[in-house]
PDB file of N, CA and C in Angstrom:
ATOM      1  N   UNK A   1       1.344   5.377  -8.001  1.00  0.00           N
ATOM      2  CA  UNK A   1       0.151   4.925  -7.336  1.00  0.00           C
ATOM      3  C   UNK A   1      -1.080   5.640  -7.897  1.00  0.00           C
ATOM      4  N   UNK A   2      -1.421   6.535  -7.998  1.00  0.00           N
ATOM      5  CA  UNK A   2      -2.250   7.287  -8.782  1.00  0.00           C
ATOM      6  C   UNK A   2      -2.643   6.677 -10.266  1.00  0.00           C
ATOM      7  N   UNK A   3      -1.614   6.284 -11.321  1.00  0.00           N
ATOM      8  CA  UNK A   3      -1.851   5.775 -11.801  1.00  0.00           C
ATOM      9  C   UNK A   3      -3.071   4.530 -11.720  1.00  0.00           C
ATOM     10  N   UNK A   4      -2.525   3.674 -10.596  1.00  0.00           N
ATOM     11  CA  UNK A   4      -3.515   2.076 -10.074  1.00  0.00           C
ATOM     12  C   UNK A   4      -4.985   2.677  -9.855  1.00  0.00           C
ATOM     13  N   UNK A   5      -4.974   4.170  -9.119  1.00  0.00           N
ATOM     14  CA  UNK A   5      -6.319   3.747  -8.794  1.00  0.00           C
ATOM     15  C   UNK A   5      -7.078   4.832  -9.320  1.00  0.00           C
ATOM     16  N   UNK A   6      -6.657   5.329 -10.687  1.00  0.00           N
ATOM     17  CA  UNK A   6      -7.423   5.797 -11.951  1.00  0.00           C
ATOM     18  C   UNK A   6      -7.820   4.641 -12.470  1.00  0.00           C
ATOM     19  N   UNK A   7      -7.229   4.067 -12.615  1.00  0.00           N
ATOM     20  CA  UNK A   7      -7.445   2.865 -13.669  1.00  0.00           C
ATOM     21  C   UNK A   7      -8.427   2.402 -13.703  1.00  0.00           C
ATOM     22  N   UNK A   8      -9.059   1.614 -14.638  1.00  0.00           N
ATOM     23  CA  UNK A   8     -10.283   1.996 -14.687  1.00  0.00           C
ATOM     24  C   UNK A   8     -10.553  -0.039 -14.053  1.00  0.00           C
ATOM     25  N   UNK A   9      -9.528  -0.459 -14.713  1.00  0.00           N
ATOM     26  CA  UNK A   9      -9.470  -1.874 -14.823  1.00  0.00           C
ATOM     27  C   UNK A   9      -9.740  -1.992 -13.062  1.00  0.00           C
ATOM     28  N   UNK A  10      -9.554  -1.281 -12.023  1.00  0.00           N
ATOM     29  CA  UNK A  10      -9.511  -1.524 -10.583  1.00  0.00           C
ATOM     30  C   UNK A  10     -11.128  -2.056 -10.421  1.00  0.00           C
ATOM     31  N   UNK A  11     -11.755  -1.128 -10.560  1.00  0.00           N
ATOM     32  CA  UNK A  11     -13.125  -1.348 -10.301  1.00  0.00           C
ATOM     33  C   UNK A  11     -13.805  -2.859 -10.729  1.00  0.00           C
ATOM     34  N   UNK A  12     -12.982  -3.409 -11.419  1.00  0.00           N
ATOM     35  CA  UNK A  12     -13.585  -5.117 -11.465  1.00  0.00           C
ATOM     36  C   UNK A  12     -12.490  -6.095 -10.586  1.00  0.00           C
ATOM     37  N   UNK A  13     -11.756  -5.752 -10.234  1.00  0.00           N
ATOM     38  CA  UNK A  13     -11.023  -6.305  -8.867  1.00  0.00           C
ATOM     39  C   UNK A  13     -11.514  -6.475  -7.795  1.00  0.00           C
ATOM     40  N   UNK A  14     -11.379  -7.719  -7.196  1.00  0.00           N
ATOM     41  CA  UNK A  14     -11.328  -8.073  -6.108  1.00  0.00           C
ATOM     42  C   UNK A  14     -10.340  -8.226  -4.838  1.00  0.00           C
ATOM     43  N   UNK A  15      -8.961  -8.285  -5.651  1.00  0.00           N
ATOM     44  CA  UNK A  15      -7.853  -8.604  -4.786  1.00  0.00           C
ATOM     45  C   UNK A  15      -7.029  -7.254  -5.636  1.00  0.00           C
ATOM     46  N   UNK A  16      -6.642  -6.675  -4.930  1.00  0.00           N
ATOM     47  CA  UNK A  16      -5.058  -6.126  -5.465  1.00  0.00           C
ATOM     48  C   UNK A  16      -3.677  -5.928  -4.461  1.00  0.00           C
ATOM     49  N   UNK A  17      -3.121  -6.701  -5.397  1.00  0.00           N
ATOM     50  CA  UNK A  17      -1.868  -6.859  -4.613  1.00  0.00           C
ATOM     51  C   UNK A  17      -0.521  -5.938  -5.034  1.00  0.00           C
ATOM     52  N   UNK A  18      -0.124  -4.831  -4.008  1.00  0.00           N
ATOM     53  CA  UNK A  18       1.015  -4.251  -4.227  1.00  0.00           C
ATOM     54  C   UNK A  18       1.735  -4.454  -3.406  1.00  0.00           C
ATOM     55  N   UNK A  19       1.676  -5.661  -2.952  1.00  0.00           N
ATOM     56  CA  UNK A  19       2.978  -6.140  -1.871  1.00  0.00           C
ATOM     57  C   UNK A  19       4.464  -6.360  -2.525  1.00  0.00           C
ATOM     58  N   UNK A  20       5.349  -6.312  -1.577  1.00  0.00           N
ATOM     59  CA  UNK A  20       6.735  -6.746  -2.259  1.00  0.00           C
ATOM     60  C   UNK A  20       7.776  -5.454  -3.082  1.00  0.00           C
ATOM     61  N   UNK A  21       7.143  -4.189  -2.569  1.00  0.00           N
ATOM     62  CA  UNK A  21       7.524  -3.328  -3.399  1.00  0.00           C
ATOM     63  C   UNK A  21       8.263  -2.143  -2.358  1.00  0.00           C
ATOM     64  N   UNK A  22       8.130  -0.882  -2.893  1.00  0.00           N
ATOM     65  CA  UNK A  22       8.687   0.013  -1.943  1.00  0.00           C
ATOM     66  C   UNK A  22       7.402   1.603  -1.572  1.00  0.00           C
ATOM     67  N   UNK A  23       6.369   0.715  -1.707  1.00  0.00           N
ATOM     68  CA  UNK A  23       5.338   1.699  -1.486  1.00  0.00           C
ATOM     69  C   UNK A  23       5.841   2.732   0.193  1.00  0.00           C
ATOM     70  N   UNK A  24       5.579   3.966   0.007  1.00  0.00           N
ATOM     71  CA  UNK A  24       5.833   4.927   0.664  1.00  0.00           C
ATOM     72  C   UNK A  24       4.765   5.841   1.399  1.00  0.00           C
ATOM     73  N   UNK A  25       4.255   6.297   2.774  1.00  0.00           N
ATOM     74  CA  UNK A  25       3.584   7.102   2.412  1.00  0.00           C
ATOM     75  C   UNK A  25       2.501   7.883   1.413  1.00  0.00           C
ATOM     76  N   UNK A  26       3.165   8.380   0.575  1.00  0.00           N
ATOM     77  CA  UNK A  26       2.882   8.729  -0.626  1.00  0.00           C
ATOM     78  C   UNK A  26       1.483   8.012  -0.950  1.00  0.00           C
ATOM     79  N   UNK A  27       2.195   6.851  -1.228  1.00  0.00           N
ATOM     80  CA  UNK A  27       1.564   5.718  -2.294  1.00  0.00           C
ATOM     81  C   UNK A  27       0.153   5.820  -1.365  1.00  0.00           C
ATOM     82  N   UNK A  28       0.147   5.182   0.197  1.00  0.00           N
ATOM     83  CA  UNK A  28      -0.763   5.288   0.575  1.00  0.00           C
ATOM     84  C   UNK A  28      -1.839   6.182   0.734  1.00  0.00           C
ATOM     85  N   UNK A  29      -1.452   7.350   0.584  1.00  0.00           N
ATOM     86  CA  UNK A  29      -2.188   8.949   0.771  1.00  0.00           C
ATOM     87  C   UNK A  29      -3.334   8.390  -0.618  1.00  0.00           C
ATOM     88  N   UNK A  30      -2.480   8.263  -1.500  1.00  0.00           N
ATOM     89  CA  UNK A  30      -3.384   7.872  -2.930  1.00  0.00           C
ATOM     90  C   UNK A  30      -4.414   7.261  -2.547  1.00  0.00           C
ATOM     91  N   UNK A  31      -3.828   6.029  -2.313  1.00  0.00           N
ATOM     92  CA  UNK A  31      -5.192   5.038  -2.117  1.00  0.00           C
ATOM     93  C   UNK A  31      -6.222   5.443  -1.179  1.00  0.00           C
ATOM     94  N   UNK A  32      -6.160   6.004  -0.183  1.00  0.00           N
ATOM     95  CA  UNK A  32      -6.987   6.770   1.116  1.00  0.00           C
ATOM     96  C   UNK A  32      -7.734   7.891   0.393  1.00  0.00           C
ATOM     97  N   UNK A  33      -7.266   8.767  -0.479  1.00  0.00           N
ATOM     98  CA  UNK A  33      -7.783   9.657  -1.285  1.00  0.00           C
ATOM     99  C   UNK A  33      -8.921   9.311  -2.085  1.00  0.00           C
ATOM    100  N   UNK A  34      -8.383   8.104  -2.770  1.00  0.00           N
ATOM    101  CA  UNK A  34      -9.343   7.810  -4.071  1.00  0.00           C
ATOM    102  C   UNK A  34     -10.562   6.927  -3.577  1.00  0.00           C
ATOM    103  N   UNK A  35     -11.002   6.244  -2.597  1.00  0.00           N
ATOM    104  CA  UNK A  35     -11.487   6.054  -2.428  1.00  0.00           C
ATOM    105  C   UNK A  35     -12.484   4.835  -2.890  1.00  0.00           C
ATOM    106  N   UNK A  36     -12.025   4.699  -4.248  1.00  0.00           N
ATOM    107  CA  UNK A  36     -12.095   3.382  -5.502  1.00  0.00           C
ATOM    108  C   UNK A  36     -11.475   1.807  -4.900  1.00  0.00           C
ATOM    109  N   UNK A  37     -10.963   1.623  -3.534  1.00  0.00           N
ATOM    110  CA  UNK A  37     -10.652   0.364  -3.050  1.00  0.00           C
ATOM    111  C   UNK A  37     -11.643  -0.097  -2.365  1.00  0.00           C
ATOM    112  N   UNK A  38     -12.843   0.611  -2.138  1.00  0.00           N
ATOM    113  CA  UNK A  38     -14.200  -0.406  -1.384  1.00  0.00           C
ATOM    114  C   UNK A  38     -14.573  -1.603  -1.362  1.00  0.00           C
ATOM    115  N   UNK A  39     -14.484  -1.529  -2.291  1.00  0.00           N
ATOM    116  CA  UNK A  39     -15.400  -2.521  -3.405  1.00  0.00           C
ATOM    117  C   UNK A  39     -14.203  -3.986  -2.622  1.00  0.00           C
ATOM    118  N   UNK A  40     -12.809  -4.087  -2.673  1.00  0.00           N
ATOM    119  CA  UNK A  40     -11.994  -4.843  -2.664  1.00  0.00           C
ATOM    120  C   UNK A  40     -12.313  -5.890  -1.870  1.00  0.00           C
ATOM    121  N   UNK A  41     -12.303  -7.144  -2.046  1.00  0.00           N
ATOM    122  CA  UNK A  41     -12.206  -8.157  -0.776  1.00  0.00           C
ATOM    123  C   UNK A  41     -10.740  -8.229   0.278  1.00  0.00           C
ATOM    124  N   UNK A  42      -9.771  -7.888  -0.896  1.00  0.00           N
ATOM    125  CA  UNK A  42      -8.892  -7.843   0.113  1.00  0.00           C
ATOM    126  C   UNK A  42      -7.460  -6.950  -0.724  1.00  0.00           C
ATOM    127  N   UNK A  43      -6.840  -6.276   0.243  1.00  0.00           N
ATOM    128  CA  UNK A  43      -5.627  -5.509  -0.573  1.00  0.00           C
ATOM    129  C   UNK A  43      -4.694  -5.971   0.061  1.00  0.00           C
ATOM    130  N   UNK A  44      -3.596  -6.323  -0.490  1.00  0.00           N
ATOM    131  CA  UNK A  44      -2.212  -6.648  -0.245  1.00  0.00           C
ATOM    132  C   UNK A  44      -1.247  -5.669  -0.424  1.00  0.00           C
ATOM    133  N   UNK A  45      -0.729  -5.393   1.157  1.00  0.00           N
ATOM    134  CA  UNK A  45       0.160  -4.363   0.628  1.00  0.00           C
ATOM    135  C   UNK A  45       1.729  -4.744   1.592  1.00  0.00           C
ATOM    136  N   UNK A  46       2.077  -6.137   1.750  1.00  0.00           N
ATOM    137  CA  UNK A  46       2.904  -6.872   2.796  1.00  0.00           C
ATOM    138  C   UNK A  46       3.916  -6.254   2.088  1.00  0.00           C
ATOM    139  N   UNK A  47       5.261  -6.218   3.043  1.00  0.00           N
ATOM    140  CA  UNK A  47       6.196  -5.597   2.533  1.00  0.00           C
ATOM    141  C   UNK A  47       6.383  -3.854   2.152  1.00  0.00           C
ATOM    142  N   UNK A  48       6.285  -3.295   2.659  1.00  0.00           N
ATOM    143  CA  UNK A  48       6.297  -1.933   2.839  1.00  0.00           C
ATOM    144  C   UNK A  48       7.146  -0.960   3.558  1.00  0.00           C
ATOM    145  N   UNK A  49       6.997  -0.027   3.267  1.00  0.00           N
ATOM    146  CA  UNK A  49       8.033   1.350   3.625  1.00  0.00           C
ATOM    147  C   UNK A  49       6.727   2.112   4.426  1.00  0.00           C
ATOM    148  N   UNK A  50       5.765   2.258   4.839  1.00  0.00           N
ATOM    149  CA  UNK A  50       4.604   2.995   5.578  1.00  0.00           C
ATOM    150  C   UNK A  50       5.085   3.534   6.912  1.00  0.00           C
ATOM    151  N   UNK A  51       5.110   4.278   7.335  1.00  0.00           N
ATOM    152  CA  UNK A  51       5.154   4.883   8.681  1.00  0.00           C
ATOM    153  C   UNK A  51       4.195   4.302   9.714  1.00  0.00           C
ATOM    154  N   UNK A  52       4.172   3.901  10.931  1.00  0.00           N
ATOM    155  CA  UNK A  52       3.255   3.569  11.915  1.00  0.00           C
ATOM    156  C   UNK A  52       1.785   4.407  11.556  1.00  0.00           C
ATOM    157  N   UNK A  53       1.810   5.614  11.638  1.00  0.00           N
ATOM    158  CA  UNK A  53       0.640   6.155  11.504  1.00  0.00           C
ATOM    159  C   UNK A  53      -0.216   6.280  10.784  1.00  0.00           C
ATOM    160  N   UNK A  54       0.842   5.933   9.315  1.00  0.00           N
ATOM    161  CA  UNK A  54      -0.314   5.576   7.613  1.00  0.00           C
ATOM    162  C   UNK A  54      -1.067   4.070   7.865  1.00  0.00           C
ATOM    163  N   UNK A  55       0.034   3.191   8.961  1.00  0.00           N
ATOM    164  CA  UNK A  55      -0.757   1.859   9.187  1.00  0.00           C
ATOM    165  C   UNK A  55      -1.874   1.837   9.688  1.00  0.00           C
ATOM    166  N   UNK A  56      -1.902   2.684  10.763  1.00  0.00           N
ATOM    167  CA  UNK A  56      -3.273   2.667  11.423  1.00  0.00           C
ATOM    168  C   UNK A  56      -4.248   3.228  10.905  1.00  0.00           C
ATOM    169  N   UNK A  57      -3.639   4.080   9.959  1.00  0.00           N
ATOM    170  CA  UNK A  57      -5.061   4.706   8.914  1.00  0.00           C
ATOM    171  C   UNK A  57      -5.609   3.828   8.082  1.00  0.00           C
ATOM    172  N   UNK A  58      -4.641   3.046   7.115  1.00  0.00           N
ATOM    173  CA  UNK A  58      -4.943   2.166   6.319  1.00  0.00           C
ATOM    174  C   UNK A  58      -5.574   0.815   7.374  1.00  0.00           C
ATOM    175  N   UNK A  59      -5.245   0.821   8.206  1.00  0.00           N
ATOM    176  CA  UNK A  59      -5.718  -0.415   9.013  1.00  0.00           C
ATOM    177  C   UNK A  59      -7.625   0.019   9.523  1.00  0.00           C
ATOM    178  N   UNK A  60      -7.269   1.008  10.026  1.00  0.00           N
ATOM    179  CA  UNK A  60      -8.851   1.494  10.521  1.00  0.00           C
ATOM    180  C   UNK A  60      -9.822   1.769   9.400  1.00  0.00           C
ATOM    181  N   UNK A  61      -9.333   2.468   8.267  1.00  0.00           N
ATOM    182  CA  UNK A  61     -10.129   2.417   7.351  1.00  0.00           C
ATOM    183  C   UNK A  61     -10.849   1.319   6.107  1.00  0.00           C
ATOM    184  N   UNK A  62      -9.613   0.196   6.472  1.00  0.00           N
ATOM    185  CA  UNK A  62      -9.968  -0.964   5.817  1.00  0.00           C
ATOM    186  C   UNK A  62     -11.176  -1.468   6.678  1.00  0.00           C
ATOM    187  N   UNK A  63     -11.196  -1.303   7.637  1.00  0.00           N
ATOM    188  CA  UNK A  63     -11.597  -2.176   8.508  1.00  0.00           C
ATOM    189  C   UNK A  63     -13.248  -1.378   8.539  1.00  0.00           C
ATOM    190  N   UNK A  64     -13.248  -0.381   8.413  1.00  0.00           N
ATOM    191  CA  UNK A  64     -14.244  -0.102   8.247  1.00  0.00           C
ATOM    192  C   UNK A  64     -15.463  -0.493   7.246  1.00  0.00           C
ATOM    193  N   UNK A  65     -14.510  -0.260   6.155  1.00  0.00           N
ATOM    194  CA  UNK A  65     -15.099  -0.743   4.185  1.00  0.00           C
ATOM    195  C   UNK A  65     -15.166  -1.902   4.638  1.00  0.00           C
ATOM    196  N   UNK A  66     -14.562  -3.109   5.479  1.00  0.00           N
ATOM    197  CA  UNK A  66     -14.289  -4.625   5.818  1.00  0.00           C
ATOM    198  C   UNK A  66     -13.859  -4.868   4.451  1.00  0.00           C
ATOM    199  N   UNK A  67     -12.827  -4.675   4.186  1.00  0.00           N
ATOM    200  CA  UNK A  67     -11.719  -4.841   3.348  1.00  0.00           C
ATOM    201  C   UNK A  67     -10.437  -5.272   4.084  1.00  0.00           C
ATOM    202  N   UNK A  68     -10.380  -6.783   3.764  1.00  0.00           N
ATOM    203  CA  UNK A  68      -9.242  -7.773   4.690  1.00  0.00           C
ATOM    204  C   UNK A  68      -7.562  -6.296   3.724  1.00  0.00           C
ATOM    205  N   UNK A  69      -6.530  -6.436   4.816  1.00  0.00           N
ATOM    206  CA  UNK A  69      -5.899  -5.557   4.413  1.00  0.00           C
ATOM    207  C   UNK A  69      -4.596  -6.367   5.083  1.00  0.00           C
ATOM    208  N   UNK A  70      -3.308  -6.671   4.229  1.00  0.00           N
ATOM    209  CA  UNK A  70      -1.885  -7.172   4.683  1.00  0.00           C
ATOM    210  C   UNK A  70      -0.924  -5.941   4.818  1.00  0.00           C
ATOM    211  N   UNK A  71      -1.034  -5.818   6.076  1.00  0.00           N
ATOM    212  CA  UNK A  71       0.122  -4.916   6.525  1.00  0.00           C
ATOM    213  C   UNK A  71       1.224  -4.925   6.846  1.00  0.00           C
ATOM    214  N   UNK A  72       1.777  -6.349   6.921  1.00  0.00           N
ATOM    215  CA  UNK A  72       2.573  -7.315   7.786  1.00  0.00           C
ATOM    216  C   UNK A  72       4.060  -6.455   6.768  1.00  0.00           C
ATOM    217  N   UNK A  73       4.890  -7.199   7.881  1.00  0.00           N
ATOM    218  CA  UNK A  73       6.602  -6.721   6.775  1.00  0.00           C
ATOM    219  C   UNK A  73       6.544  -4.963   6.730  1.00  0.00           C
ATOM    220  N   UNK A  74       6.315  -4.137   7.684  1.00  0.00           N
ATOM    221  CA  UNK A  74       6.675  -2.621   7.601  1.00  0.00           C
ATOM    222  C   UNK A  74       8.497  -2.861   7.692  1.00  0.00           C
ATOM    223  N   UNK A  75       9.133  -2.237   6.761  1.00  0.00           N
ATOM    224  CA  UNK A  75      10.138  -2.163   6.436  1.00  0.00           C
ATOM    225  C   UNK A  75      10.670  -0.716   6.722  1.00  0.00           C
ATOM    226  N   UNK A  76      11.870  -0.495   7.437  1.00  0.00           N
ATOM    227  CA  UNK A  76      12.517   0.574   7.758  1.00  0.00           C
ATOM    228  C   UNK A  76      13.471   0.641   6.157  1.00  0.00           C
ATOM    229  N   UNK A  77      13.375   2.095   5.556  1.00  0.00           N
ATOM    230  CA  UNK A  77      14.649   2.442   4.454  1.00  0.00           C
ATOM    231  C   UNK A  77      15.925   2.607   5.216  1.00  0.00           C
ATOM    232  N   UNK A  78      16.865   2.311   4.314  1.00  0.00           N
ATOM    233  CA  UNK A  78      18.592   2.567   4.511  1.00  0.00           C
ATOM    234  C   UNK A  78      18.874   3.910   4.135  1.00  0.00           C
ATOM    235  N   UNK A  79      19.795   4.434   4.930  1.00  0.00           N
ATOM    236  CA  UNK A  79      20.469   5.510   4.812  1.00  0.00           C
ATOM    237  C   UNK A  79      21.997   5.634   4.402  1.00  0.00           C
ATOM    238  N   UNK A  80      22.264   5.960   3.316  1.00  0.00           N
ATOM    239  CA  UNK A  80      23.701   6.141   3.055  1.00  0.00           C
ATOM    240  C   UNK A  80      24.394   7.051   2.494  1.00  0.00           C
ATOM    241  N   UNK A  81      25.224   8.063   3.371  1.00  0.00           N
ATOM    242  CA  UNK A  81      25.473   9.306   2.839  1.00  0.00           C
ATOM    243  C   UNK A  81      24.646  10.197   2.431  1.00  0.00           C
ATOM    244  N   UNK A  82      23.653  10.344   3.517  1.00  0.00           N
ATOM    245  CA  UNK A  82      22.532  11.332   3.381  1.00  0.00           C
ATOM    246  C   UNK A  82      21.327  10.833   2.477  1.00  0.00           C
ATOM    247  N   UNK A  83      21.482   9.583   1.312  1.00  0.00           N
ATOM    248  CA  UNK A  83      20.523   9.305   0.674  1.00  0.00           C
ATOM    249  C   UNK A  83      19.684   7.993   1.421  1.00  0.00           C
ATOM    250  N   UNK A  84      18.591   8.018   1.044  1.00  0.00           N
ATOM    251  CA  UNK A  84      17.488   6.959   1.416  1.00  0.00           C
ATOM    252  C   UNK A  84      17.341   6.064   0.523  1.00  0.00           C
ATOM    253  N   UNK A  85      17.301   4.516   0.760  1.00  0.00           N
ATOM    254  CA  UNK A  85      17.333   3.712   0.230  1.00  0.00           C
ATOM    255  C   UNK A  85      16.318   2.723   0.410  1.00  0.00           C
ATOM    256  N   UNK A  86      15.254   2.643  -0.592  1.00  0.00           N
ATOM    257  CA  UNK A  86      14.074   1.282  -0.461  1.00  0.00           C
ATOM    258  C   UNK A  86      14.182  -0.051  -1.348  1.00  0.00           C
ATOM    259  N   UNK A  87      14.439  -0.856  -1.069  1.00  0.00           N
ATOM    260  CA  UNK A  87      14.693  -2.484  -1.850  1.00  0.00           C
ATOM    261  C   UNK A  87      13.274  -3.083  -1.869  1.00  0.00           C
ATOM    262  N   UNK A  88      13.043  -3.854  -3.423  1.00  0.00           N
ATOM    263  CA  UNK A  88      11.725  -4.448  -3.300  1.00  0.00           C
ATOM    264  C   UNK A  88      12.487  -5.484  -2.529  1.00  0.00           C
ATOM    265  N   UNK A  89      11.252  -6.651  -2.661  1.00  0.00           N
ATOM    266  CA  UNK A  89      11.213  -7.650  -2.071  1.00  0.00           C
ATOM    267  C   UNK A  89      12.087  -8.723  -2.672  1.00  0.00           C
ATOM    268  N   UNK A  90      11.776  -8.739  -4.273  1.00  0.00           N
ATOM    269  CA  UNK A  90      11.633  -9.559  -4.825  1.00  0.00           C
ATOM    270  C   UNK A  90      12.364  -8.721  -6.519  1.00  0.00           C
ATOM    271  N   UNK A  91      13.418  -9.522  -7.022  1.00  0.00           N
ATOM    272  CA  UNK A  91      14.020  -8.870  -7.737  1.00  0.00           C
ATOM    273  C   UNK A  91      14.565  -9.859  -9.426  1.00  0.00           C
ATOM    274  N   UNK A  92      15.132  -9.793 -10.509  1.00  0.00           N
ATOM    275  CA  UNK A  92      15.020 -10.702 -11.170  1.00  0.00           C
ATOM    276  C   UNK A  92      15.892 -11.941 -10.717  1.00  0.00           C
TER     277      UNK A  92
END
């Protein structure tokens, strides 16, 4: 995630979509950090691994910038034998 929002290519975006994936926490801290998603009309991030509480951050803070924001599809990970498991959405 860090990667996306160095990039320089972001700043002429309008839409970015990282839905369908296994974004984490993590991922979101980035984007909240960098601060480079203002500008966005709208971010897609449906399909996700986020905790309730990164939602409401990402939700309140979109909402602030009025940056339309897809939160929809919070996805619980699998557990098996102590390891954690995240599936995209969408696979070949």
């Amino acid at each position: 995630m860090h990667a996306v929002v160095a990039a320089p290519l972001l700043a002429r975006l309008r839409t970015l979509d990282l839905s369908l994936g296994v974004l984490t926490d993590d991922g979101a801290a980035a984007l909240l950090a960098s601060r480079r998603f203002a500008h966005l009309d709208s971010l897609d991030l449906h399909h996700h691994f986020l905790s309730d509480a990164v939602v409401a951050d990402l939700t309140q803070h979109c909402a602030e910038l009025t940056v339309h924001v897809d939160l929809s599809e919070q996805m619980s990970p699998d557990a098996c034998d102590g390891e954690v498991w995240r599936c995209v959405a969408v696979t070949e």
